[in-house]
PDB file of N, CA and C in Angstrom:
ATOM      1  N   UNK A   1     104.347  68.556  64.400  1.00  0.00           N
ATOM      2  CA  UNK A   1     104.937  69.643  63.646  1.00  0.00           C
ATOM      3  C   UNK A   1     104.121  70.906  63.903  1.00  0.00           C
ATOM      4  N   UNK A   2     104.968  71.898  64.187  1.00  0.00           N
ATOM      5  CA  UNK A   2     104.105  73.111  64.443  1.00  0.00           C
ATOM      6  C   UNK A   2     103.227  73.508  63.233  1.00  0.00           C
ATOM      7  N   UNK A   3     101.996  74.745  63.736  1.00  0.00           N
ATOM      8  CA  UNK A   3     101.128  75.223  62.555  1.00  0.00           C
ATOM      9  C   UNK A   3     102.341  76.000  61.449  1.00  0.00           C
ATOM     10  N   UNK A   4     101.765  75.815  60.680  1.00  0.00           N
ATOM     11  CA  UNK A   4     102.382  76.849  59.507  1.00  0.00           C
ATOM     12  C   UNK A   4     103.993  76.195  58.717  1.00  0.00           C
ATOM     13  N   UNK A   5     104.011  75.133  59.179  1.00  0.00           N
ATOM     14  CA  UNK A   5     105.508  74.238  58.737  1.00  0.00           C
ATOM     15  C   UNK A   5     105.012  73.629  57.701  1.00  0.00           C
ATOM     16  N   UNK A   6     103.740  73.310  57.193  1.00  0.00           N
ATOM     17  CA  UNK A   6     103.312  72.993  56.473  1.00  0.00           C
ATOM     18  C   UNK A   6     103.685  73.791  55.136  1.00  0.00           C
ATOM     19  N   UNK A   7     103.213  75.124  54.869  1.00  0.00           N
ATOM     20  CA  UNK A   7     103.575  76.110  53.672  1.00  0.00           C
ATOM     21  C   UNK A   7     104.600  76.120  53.627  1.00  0.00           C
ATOM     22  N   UNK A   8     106.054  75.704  54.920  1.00  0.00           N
ATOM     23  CA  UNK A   8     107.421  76.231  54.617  1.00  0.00           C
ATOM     24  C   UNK A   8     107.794  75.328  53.435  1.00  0.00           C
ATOM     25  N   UNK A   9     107.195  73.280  54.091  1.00  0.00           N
ATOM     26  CA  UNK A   9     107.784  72.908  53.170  1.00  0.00           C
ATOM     27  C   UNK A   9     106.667  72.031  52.236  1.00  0.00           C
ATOM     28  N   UNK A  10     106.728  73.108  51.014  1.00  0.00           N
ATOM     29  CA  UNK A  10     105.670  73.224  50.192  1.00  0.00           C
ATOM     30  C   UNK A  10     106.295  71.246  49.758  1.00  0.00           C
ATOM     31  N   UNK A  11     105.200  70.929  49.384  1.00  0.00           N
ATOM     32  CA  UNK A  11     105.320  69.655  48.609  1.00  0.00           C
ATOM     33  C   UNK A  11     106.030  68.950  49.376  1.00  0.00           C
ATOM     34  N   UNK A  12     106.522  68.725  50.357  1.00  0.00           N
ATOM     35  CA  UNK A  12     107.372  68.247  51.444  1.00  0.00           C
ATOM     36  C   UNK A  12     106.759  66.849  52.122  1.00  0.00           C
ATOM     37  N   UNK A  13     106.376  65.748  52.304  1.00  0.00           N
ATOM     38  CA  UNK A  13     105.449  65.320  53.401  1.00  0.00           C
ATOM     39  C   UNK A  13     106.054  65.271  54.886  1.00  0.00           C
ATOM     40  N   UNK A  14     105.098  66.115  55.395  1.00  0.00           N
ATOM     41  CA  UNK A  14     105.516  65.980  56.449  1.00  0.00           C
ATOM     42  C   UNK A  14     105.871  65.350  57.889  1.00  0.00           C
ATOM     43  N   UNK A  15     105.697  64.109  57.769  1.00  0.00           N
ATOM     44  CA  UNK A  15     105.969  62.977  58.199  1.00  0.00           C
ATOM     45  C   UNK A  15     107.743  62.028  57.551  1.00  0.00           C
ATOM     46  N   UNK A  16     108.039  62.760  56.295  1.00  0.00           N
ATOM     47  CA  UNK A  16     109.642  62.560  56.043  1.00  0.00           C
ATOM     48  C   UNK A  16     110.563  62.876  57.228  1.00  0.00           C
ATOM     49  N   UNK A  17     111.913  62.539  56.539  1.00  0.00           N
ATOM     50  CA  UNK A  17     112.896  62.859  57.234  1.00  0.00           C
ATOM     51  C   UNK A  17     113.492  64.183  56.880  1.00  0.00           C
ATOM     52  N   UNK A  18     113.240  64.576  55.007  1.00  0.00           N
ATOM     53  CA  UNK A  18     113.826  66.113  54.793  1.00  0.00           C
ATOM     54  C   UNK A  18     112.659  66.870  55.701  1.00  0.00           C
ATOM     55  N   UNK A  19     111.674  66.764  55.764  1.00  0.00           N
ATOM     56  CA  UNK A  19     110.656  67.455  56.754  1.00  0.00           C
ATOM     57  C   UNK A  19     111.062  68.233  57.651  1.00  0.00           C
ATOM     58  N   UNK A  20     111.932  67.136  58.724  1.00  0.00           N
ATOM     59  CA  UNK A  20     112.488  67.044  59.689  1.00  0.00           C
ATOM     60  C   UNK A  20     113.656  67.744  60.120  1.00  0.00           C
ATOM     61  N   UNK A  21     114.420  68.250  58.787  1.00  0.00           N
ATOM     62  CA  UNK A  21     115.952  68.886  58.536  1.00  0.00           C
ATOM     63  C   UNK A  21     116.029  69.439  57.768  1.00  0.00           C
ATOM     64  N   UNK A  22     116.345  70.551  57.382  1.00  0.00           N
ATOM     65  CA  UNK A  22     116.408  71.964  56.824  1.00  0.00           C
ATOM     66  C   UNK A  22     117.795  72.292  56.420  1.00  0.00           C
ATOM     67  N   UNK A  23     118.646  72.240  55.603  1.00  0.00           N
ATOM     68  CA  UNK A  23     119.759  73.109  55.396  1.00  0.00           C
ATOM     69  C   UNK A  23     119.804  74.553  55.123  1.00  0.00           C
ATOM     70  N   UNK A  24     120.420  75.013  55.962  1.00  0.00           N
ATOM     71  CA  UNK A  24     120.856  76.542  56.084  1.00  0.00           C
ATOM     72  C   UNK A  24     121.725  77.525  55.860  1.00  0.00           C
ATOM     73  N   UNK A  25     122.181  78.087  54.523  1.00  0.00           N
ATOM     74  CA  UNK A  25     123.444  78.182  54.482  1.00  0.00           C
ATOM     75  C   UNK A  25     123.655  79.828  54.591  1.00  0.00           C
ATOM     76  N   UNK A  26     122.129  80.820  54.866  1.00  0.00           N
ATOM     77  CA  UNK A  26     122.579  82.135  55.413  1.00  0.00           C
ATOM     78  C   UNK A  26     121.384  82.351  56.403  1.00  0.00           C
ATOM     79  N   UNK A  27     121.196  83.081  57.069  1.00  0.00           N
ATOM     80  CA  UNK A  27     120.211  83.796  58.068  1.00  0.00           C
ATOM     81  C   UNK A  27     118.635  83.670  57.484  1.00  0.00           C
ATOM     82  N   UNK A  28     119.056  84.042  56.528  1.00  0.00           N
ATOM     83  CA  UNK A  28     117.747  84.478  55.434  1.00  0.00           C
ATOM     84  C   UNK A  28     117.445  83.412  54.859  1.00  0.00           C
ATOM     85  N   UNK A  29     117.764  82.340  55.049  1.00  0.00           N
ATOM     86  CA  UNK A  29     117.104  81.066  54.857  1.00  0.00           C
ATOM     87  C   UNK A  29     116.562  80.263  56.251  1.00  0.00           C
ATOM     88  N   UNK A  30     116.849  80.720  57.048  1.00  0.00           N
ATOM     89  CA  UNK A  30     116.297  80.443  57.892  1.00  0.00           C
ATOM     90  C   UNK A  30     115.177  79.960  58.067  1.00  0.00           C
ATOM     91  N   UNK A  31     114.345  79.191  58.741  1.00  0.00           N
ATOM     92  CA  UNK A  31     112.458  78.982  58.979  1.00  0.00           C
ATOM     93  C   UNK A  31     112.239  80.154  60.286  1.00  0.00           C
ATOM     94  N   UNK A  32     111.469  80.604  60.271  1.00  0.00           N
ATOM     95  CA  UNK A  32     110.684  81.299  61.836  1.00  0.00           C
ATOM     96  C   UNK A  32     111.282  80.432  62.687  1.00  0.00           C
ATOM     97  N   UNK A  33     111.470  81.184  63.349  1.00  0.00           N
ATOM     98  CA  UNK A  33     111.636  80.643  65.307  1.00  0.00           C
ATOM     99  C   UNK A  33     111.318  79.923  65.761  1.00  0.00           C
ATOM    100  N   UNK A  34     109.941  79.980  65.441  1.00  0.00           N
ATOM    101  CA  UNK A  34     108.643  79.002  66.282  1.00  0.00           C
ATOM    102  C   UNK A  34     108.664  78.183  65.840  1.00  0.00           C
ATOM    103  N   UNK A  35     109.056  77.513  64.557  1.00  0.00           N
ATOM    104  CA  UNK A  35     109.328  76.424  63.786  1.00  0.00           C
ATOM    105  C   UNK A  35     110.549  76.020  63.944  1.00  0.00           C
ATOM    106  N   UNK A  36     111.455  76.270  64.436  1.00  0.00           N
ATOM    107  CA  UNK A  36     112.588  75.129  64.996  1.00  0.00           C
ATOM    108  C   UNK A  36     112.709  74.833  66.065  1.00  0.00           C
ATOM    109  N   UNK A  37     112.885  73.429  66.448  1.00  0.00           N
ATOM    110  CA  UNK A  37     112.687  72.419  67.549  1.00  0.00           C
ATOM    111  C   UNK A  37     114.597  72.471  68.037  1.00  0.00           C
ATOM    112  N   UNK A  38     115.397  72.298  67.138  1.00  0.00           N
ATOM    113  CA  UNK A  38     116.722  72.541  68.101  1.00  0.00           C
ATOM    114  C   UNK A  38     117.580  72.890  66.390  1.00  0.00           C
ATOM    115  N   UNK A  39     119.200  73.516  66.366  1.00  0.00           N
ATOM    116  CA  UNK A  39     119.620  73.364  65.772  1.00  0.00           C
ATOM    117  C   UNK A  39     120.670  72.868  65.772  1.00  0.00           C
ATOM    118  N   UNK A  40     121.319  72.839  64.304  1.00  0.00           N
ATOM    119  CA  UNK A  40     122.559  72.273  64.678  1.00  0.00           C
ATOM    120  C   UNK A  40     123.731  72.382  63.436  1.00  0.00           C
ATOM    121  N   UNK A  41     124.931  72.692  63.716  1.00  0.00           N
ATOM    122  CA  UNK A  41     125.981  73.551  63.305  1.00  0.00           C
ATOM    123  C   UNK A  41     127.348  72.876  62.737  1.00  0.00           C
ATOM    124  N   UNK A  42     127.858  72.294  61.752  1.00  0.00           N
ATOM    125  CA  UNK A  42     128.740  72.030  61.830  1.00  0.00           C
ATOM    126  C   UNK A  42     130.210  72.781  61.826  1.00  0.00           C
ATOM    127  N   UNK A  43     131.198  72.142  62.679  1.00  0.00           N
ATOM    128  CA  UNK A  43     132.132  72.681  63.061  1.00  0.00           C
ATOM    129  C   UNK A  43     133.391  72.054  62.359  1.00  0.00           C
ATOM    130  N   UNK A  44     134.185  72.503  61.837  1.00  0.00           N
ATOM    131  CA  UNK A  44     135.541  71.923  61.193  1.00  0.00           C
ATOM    132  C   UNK A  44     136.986  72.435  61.482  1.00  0.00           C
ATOM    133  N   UNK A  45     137.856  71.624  62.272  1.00  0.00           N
ATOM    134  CA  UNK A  45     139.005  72.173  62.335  1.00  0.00           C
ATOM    135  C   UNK A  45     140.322  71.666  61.412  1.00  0.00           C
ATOM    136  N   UNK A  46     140.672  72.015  60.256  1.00  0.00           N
ATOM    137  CA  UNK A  46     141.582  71.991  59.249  1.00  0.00           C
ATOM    138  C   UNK A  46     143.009  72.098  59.295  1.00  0.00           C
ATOM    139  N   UNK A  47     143.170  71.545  58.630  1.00  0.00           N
ATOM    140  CA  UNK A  47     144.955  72.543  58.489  1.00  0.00           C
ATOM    141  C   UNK A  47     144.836  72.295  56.857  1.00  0.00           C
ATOM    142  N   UNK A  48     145.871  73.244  56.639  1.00  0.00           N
ATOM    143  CA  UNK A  48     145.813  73.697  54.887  1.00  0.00           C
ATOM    144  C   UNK A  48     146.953  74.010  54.296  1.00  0.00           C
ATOM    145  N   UNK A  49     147.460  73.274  53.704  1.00  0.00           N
ATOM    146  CA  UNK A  49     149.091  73.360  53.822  1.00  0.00           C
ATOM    147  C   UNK A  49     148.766  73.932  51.752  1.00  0.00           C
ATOM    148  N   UNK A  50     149.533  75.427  51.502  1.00  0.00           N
ATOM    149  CA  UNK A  50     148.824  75.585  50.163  1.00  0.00           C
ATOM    150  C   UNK A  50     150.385  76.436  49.984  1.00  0.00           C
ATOM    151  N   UNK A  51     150.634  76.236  48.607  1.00  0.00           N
ATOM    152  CA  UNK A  51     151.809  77.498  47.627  1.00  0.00           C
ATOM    153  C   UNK A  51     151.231  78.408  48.496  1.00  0.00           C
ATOM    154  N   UNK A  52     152.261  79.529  48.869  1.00  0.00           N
ATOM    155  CA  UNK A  52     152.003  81.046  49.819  1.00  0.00           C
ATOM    156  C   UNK A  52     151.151  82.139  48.531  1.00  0.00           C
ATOM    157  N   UNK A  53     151.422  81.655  47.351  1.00  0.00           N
ATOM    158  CA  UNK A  53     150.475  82.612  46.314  1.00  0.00           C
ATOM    159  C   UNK A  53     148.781  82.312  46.188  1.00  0.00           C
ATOM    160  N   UNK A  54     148.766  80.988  46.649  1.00  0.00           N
ATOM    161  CA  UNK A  54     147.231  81.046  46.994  1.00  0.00           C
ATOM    162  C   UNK A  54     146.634  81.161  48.419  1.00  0.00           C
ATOM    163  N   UNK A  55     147.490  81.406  49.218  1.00  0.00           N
ATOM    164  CA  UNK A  55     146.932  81.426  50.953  1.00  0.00           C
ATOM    165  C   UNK A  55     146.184  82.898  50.895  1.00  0.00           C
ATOM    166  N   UNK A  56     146.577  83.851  50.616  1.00  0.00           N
ATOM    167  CA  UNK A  56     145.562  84.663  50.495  1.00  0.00           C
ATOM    168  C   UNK A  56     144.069  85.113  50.100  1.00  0.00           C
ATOM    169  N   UNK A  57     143.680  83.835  49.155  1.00  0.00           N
ATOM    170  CA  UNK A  57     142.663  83.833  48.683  1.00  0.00           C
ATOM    171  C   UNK A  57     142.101  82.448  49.400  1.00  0.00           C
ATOM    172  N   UNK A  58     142.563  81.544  49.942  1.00  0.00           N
ATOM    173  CA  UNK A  58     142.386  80.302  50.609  1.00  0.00           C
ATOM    174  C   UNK A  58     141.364  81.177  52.088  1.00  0.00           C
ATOM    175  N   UNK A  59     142.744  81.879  53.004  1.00  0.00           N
ATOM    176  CA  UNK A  59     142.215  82.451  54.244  1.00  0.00           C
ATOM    177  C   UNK A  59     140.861  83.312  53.535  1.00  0.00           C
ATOM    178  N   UNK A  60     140.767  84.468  52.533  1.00  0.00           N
ATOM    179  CA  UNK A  60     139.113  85.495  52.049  1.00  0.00           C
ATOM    180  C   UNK A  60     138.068  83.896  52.225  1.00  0.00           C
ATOM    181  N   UNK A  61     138.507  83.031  51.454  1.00  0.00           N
ATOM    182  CA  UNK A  61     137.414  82.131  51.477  1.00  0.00           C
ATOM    183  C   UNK A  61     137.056  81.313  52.561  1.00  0.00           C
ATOM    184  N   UNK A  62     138.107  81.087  53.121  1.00  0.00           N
ATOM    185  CA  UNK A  62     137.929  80.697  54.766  1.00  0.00           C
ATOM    186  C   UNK A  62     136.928  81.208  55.849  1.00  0.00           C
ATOM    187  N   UNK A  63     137.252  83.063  55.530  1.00  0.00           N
ATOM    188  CA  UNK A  63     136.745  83.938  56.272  1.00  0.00           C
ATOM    189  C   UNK A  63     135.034  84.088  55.693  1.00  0.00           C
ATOM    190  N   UNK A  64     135.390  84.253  54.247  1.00  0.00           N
ATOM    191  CA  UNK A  64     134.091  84.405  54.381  1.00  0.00           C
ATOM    192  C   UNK A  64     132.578  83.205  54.362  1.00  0.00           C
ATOM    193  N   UNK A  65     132.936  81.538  55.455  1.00  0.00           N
ATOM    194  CA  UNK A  65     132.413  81.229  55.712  1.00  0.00           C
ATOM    195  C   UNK A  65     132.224  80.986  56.937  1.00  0.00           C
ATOM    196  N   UNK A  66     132.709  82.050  57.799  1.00  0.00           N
ATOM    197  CA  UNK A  66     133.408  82.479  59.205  1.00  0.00           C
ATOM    198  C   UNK A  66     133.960  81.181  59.861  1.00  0.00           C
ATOM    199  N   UNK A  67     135.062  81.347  59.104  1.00  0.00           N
ATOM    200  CA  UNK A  67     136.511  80.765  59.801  1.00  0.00           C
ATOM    201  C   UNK A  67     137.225  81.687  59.681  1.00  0.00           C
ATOM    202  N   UNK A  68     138.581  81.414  60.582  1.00  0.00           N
ATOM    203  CA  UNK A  68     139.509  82.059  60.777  1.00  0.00           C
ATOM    204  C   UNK A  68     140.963  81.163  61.242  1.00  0.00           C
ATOM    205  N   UNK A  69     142.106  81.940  60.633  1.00  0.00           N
ATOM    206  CA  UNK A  69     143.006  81.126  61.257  1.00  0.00           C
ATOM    207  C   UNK A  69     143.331  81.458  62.338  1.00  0.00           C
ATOM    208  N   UNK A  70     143.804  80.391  62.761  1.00  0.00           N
ATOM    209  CA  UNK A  70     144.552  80.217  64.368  1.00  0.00           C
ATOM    210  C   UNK A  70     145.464  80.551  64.216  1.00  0.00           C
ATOM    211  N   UNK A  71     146.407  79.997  62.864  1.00  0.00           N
ATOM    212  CA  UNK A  71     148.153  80.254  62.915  1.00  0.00           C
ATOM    213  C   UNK A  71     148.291  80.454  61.340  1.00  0.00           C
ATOM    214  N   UNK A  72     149.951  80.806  60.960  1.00  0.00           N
ATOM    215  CA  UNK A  72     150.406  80.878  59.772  1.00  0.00           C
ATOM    216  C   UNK A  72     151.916  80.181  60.011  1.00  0.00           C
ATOM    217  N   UNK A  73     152.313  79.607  59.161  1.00  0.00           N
ATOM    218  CA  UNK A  73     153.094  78.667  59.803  1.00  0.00           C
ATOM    219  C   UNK A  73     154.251  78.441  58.050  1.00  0.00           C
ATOM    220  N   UNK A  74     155.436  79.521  57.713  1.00  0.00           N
ATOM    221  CA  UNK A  74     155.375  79.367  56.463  1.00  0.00           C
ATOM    222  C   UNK A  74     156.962  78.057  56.388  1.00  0.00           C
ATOM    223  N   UNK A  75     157.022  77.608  55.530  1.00  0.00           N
ATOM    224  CA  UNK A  75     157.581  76.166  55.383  1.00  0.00           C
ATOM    225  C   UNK A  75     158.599  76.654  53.886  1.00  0.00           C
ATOM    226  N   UNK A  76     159.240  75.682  53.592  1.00  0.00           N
ATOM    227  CA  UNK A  76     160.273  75.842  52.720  1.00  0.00           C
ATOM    228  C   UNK A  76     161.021  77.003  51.755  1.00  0.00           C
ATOM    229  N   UNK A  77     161.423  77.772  53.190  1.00  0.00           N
ATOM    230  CA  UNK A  77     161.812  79.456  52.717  1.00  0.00           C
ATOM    231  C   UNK A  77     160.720  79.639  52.170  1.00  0.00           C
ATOM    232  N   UNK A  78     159.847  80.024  53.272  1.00  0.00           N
ATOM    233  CA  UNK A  78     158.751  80.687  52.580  1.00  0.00           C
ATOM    234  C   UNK A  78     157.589  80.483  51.676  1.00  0.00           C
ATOM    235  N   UNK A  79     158.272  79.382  50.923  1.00  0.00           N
ATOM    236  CA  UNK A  79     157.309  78.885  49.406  1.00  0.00           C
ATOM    237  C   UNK A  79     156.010  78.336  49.910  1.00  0.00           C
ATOM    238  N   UNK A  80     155.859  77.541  51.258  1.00  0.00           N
ATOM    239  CA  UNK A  80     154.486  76.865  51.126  1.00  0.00           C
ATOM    240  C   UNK A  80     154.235  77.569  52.556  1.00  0.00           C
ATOM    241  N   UNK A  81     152.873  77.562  52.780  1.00  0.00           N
ATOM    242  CA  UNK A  81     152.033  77.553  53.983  1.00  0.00           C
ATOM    243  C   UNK A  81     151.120  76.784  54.561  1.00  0.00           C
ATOM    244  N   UNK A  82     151.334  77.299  55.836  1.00  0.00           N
ATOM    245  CA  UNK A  82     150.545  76.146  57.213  1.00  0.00           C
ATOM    246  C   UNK A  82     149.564  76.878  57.417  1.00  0.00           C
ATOM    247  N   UNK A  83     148.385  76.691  56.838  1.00  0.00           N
ATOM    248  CA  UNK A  83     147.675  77.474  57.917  1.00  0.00           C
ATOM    249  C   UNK A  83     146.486  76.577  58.769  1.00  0.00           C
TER     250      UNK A  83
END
């Protein structure tokens, strides 16, 4: 384990497995540079079939965990959506 991984993870032992793996859920949680050995990202491809009165707030929340849709796809005159 590199120098200084020690203070990141205070009370941590570092010989664990959380040691070892870090969850990250903005930039700014990040560890230093020099302290990560590789990362890794999960990826999800969905479909979301929702009433068209909540797809708008479905896609803001989508987006703002950077997703995006591919398609819009609207279904029973309109009433439901594909996305």
């Amino acid at each position: 384990m590199p120098e200084g991984a020690e203070a990141l993870l205070q009370g941590v032992d570092p010989n664990s497995e959380e040691a070892l793996m870090k969850r990250v859920d903005t930039p700014m949680d990040a560890p230093r540079t020099e302290l990560i050995s590789y990362w890794k990202e999960a990826l999800v491809s969905a479909t979301i079939i929702t009433p068209r009165e909540f797809a708008r707030e479905i896609k803001r929340l989508c987006e703002s965990r950077r997703g995006y849709c591919k398609s819009e796809e609207f279904m029973s005159n309109g009433k439901v959506v594909n996305l």
